[in-house]
Protein backbone atom coordinates (compact mmCIF):
# COMPACT_ATOMS: atom_id res chain seq x y z
CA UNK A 1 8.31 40.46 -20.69
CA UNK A 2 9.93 37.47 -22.38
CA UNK A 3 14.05 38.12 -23.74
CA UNK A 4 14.21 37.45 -27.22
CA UNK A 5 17.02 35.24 -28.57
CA UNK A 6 20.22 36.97 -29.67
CA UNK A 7 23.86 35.79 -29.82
CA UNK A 8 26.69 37.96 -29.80
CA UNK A 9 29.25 36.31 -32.32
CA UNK A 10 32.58 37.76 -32.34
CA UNK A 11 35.18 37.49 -35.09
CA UNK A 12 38.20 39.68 -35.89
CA UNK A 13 39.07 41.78 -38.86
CA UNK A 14 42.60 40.01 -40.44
CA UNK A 15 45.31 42.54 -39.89
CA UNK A 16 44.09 44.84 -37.08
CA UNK A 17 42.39 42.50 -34.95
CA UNK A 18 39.30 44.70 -34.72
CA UNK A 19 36.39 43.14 -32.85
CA UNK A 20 33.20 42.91 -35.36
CA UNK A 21 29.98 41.88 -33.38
CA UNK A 22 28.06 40.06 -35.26
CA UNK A 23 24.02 40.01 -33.68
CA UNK A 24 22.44 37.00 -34.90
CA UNK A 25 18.80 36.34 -34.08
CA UNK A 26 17.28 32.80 -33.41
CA UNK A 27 18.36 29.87 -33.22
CA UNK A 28 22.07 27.79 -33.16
CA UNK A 29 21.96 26.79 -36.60
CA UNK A 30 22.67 30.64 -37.79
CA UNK A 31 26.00 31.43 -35.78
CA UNK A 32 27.05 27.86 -36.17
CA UNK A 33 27.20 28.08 -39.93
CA UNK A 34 28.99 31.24 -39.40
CA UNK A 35 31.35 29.32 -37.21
CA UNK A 36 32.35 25.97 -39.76
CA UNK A 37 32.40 28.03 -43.11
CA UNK A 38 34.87 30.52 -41.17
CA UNK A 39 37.00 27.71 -38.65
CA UNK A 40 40.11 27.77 -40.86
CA UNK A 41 40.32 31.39 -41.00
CA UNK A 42 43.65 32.22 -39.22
CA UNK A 43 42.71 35.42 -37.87
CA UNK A 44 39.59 34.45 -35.73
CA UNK A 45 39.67 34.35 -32.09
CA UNK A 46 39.17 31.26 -30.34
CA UNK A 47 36.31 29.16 -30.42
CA UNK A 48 33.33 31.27 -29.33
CA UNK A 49 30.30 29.90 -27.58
CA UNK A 50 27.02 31.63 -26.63
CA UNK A 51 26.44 29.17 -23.74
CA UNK A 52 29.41 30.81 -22.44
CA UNK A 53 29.15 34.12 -23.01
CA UNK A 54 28.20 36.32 -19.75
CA UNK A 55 26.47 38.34 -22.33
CA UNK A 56 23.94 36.16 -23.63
CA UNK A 57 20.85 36.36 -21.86
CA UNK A 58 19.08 33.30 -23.26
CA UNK A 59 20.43 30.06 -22.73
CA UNK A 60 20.02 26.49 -24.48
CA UNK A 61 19.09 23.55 -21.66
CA UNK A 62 22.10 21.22 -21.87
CA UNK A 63 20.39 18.47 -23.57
CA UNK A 64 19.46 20.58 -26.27
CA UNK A 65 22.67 19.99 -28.17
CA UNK A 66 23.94 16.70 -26.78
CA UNK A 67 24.65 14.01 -29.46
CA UNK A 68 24.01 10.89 -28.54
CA UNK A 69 24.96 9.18 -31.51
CA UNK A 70 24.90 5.55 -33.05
CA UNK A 71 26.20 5.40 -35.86
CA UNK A 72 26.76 1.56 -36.19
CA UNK A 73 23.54 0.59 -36.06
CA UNK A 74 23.53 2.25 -39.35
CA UNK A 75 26.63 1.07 -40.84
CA UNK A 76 25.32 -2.68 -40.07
CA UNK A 77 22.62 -1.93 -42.42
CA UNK A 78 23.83 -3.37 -45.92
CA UNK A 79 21.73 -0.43 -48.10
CA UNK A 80 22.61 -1.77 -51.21
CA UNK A 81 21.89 -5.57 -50.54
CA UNK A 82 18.32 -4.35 -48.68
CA UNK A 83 17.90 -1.79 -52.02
CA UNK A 84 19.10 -4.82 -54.55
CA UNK A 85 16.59 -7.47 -53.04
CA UNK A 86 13.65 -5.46 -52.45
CA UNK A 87 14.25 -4.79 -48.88
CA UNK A 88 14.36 -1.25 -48.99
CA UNK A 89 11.26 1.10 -50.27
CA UNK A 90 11.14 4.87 -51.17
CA UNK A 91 8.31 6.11 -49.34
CA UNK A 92 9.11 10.00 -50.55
CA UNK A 93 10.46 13.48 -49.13
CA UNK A 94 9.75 16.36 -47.46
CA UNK A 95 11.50 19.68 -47.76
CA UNK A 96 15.00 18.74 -45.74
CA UNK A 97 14.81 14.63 -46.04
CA UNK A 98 14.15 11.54 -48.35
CA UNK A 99 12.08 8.39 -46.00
CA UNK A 100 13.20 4.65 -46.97
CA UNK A 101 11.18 1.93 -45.31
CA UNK A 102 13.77 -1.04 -44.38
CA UNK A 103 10.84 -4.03 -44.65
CA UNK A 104 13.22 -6.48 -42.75
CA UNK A 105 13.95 -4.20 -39.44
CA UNK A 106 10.45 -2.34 -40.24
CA UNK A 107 11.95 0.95 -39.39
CA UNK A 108 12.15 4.29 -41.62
CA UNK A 109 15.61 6.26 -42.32
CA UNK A 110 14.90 9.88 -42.68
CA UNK A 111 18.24 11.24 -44.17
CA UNK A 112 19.52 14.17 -46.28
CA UNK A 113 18.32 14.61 -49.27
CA UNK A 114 21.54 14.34 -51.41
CA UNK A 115 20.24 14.52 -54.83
CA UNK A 116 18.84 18.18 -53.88
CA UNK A 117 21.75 20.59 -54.36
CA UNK A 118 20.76 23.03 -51.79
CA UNK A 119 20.91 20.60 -49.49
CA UNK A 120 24.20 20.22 -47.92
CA UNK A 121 26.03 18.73 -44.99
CA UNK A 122 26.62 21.92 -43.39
CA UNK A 123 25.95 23.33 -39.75
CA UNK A 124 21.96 23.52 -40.57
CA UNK A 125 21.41 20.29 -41.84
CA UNK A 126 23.19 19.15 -38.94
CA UNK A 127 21.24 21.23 -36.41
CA UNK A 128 17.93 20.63 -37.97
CA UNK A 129 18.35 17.01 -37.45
CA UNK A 130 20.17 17.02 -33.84
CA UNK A 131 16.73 18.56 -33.09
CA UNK A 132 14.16 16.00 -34.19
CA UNK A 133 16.36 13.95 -32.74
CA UNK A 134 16.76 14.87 -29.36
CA UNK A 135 12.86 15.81 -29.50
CA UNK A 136 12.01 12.48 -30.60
CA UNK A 137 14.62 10.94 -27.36
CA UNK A 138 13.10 13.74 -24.87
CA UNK A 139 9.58 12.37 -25.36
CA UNK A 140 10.02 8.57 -25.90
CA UNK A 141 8.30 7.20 -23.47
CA UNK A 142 5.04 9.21 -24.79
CA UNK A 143 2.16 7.47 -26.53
CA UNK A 144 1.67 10.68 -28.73
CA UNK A 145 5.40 11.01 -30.06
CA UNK A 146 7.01 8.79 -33.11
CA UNK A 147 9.86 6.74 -31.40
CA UNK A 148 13.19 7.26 -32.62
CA UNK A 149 15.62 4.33 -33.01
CA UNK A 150 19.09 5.97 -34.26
CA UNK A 151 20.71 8.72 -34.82
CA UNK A 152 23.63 9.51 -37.09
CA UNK A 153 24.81 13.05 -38.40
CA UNK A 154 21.96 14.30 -40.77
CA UNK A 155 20.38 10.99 -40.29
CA UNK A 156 17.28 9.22 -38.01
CA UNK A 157 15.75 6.04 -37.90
CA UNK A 158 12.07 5.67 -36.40
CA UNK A 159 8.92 3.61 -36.17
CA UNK A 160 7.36 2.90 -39.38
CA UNK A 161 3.95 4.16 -39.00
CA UNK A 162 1.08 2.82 -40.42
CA UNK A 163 -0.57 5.79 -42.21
CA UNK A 164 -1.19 9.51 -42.25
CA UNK A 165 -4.28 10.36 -40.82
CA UNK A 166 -5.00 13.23 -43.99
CA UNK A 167 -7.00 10.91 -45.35
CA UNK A 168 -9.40 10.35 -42.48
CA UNK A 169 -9.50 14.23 -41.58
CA UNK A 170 -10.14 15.35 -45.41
CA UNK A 171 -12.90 15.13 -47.78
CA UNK A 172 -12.93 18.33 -49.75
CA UNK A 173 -10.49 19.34 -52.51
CA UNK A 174 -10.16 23.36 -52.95
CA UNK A 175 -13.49 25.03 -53.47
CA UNK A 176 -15.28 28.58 -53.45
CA UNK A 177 -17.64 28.80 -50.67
CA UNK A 178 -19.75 30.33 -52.95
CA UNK A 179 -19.79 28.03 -55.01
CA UNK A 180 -23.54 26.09 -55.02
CA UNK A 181 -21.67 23.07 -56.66
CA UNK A 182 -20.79 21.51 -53.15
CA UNK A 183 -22.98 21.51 -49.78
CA UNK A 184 -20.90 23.26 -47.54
CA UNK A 185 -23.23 22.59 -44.69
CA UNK A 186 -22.29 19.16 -44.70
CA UNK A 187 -19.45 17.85 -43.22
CA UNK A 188 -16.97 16.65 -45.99
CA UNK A 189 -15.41 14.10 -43.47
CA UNK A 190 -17.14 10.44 -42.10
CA UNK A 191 -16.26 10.69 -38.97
CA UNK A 192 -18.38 10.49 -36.53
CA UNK A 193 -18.30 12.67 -32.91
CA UNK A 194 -16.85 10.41 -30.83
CA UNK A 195 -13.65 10.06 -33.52
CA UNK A 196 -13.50 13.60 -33.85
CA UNK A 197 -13.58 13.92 -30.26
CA UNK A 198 -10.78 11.06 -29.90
CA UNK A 199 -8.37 12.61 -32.16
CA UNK A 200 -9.25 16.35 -31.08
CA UNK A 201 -7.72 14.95 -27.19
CA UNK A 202 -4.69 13.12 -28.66
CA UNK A 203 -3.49 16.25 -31.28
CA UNK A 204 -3.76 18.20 -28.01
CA UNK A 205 -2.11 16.08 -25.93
CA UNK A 206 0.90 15.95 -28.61
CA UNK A 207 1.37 19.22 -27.89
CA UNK A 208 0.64 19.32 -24.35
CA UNK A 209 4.03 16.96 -24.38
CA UNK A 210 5.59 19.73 -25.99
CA UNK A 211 5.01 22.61 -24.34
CA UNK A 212 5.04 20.74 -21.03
CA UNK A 213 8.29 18.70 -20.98
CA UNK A 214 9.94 19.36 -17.62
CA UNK A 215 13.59 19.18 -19.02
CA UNK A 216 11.97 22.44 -21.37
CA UNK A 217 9.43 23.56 -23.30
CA UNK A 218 9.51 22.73 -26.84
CA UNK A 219 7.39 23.26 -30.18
CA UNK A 220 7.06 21.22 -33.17
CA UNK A 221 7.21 23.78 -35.59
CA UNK A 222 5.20 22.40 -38.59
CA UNK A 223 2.05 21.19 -36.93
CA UNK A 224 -0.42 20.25 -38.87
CA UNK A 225 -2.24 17.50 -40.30
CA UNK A 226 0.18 15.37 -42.87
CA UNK A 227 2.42 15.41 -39.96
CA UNK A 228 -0.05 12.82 -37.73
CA UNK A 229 0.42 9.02 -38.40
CA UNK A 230 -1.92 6.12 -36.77
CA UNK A 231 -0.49 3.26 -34.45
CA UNK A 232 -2.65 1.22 -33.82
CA UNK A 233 -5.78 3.32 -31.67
CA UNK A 234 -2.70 5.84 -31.18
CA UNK A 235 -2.07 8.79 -33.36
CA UNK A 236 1.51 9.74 -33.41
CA UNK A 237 3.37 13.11 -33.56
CA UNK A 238 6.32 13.02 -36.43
CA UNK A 239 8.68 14.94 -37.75
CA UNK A 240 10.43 17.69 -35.62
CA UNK A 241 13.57 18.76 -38.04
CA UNK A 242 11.59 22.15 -38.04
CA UNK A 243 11.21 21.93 -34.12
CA UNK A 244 12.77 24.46 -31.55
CA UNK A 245 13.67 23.50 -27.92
CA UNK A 246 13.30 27.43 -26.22
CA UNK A 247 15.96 29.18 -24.84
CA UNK A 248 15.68 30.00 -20.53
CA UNK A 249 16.75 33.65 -19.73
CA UNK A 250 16.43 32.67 -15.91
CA UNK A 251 12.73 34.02 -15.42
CA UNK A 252 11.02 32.85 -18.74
CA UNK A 253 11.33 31.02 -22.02
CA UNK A 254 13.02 33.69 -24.81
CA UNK A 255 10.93 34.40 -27.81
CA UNK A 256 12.38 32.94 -31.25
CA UNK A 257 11.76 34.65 -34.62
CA UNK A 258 10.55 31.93 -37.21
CA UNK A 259 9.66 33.02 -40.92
CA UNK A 260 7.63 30.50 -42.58
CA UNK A 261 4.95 30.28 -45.15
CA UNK A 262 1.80 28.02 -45.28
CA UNK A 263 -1.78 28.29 -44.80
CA UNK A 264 -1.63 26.94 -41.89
CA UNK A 265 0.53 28.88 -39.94
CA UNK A 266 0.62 31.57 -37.13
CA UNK A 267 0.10 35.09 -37.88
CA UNK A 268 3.76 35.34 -36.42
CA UNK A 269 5.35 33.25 -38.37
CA UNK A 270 3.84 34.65 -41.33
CA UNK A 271 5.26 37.90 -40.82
CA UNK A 272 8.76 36.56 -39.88
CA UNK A 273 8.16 38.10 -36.12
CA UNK A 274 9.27 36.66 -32.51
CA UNK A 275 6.65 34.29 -31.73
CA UNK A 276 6.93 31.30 -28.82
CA UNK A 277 5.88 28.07 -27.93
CA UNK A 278 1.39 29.23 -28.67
CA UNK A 279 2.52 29.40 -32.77
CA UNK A 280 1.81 25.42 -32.88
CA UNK A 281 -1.50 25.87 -30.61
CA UNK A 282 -2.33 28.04 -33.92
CA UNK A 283 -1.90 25.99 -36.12
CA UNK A 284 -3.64 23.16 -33.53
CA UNK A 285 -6.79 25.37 -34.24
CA UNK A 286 -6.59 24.53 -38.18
CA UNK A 287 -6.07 20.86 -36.89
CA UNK A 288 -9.90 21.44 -35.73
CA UNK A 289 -10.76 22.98 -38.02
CA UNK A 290 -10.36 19.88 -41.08
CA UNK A 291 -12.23 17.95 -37.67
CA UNK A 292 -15.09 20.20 -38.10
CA UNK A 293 -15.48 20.61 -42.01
CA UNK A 294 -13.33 17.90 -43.53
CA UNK A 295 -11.80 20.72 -45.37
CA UNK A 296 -8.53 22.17 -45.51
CA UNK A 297 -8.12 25.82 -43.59
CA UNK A 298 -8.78 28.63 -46.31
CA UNK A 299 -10.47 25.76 -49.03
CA UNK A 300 -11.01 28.46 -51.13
CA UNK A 301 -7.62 29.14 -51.55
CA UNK A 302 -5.65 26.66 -54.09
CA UNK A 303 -2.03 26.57 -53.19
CA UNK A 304 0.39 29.12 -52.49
CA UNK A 305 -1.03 32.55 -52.07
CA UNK A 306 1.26 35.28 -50.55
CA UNK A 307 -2.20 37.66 -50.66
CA UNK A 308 -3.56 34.61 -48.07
CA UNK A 309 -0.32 34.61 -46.11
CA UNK A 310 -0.63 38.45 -45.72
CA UNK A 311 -4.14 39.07 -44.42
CA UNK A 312 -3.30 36.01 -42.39
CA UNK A 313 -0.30 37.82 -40.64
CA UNK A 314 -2.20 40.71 -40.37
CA UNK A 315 -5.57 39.30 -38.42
CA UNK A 316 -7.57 40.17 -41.25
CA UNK A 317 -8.65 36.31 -42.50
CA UNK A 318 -9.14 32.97 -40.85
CA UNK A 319 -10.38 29.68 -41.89
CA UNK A 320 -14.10 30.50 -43.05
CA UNK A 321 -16.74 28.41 -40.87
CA UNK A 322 -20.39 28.08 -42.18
CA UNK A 323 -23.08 29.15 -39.83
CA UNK A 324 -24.87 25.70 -40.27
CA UNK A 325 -21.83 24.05 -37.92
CA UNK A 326 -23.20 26.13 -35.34
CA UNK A 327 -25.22 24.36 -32.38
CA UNK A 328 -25.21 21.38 -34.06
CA UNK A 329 -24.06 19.67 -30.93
CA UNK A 330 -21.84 19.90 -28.31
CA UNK A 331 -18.47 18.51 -29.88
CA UNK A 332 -18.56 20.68 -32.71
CA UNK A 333 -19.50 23.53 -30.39
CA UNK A 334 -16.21 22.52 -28.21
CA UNK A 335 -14.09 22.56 -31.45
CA UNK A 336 -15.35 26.06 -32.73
CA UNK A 337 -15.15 27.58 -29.71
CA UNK A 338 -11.21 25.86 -29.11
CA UNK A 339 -10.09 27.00 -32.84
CA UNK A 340 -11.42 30.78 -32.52
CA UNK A 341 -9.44 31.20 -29.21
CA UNK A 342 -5.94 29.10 -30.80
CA UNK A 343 -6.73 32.13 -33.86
CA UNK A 344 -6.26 34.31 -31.44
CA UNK A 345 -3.81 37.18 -33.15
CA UNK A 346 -1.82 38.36 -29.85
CA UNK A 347 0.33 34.95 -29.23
CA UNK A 348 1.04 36.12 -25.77
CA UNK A 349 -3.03 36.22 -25.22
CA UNK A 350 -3.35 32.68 -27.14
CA UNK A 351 -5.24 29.82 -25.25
CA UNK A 352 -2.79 27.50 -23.52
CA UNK A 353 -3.54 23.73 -24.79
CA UNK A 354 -3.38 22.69 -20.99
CA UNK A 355 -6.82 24.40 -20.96
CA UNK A 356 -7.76 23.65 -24.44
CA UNK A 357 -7.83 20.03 -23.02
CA UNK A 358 -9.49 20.57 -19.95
CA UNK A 359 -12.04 22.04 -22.34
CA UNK A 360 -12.25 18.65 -24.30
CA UNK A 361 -11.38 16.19 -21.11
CA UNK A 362 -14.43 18.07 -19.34
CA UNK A 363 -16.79 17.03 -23.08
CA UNK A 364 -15.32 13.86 -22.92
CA UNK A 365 -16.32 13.01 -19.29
CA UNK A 366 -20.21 14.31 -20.42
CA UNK A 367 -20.80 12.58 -23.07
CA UNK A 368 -19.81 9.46 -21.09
């Protein structure tokens, strides 16, 4: 049985020097913040860290939190001139960060965004973004990965990417499916087998990158489509500030509780609930899924819907398929039969995307 994440943080009551435990659950971020907002306080013990504690079961792999820092490489960038003369373009944000595009060194800064007041420089912000990061660095050498460039407090640089590949995967806006307005035997996508095929193999191996790292298994946290940019024939993996490099309790990786809304997420995550490194192979089902049908997961459903997010959580609802994508041929067969057994409810029973792509690698070599 995997350990589940838990640090024992211990600060002292001001007067009587009482020990107060204080059980956090998940990740670094949470006891950290604890940690800064409370560092001047004159009554707490001496610095306390759960890498040290005897214990703490579950334990971070050392390059999890090692900075490696450059700093000057983004001081040398004049902002204002590049902002002043056109150099520098707003390409938009995301929940944590703004993305600039400097034309002239034709690499994006991903930094806080400031103008956002719950978004602070505090131990989070910090965390989140020591994360991607060190993700990004772990996996640099991979065709499947965005490369990073710099690194800088609550800032990266990386790549600039050509384009998302949301476009190419979708086709169909929100709709009933009973609705006769729309064929929804008919692919809403145009592309063709092989391209579905293509991309099916290099979301998977993404992951596969992940999950098999040898310096420790990681997940990405947010997987799904928006998140996939082209370069050149390659389609890259970006964005890891939601990502999670899992904890060793010196037999198995230790189970994280994540509590996240969205479609496309895992049942797990969904109901706020220990999950591990199967909640992106999930969510690499719904990645199929718009493959398959050129639709979003749960088209029926426009926007937010906590009813969805529920019956999701619960086992009660996935992404509907029409019966017409049945035995249609054997691609589509491969990709139905991969997303049903990524839905699967029990994480720990999940399909492992090392044989989700010997699954695909075994089409691939058929058809060919």
């Amino acid at each position: 049985m995997r350990s589940r994440e838990s640090y024992q943080t211990v600060f002292y009551v001001s007067g009587n020097h009482t020990e107060v435990p204080i059980r956090e659950t998940d990740d670094y971020s949470k006891w950290r913040r604890k940690f800064l907002k409370s560092i001047d306080d004159e009554d707490m013990d001496d610095y306390y860290d759960p890498d040290q504690d005897v214990d703490v079961s579950c334990r971070r792999t050392n390059w999890a939190r090692a900075m490696h820092s450059t700093c000057h490489a983004f001081h040398e960038i004049a902002m204002d001139i590049e902002l002043y003369q056109g150099g520098l373009e707003y390409l938009g944000r995301g929940t944590y960060r703004s993305a600039w595009l400097l034309h002239k060194e034709n690499v994006v800064c991903k930094t806080t965004i400031l103008s956002n007041p719950r978004r602070r420089f505090d131990a989070k912000t910090f965390t989140l973004t020591l994360t991607d990061a060190n993700i990004m660095e772990a996996l640099t050498a991979s065709n499947r990965i965005a490369n990073i460039y710099g690194y800088c407090g609550s800032s990266v640089m990386t790549e600039s990417l050509e384009d998302t590949v949301l476009s190419d995967l979708l086709g169909g806006d929100s709709k009933d499916p009973d609705d006769e307005s729309f064929d929804k035997t008919v692919c809403q996508n145009s592309l063709t087998l092989d391209q579905k095929l293509d991309m099916a193999i290099q979301f998977s191996e993404a992951l596969a990158e992940l999950q098999g790292y040898v310096g420790g298994a990681m997940m990405h946290g947010d997987f799904h489509s928006p998140q996939w940019f082209r370069s050149g024939k390659d389609i890259k993996l970006n964005d890891f500030n939601k990502g999670h490099i899992f904890t060793w309790d010196g037999n198995d990786y230790c189970l994280t509780e994540r509590c996240y809304d969205g479609s496309y997420r895992a049942p797990e995550d969904l109901r706020c609930e220990d999950g591990n490194e199967a909640s992106d192979t999930y969510s690499l089902g719904n990645n199929y899924y718009m493959l398959l049908t050129g639709m979003w997961p749960h088209y029926e459903y426009d926007g937010k819907d906590e009813r969805l997010y529920e019956l999701i959580g619960k086992g009660m609802k996935r992404p509907y398929i029409d019966p017409s994508f049945y035995n249609r041929s054997t691609v589509e067969d491969a990709l139905i039969h991969l997303m049903k057994a990524c839905w699967e409810q029990d994480f720990m029973k999940r399909i492992s995307v090392f044989d989700v792509l010997k699954v695909l690698y075994q089409v691939r070599d058929a058809l060919h």
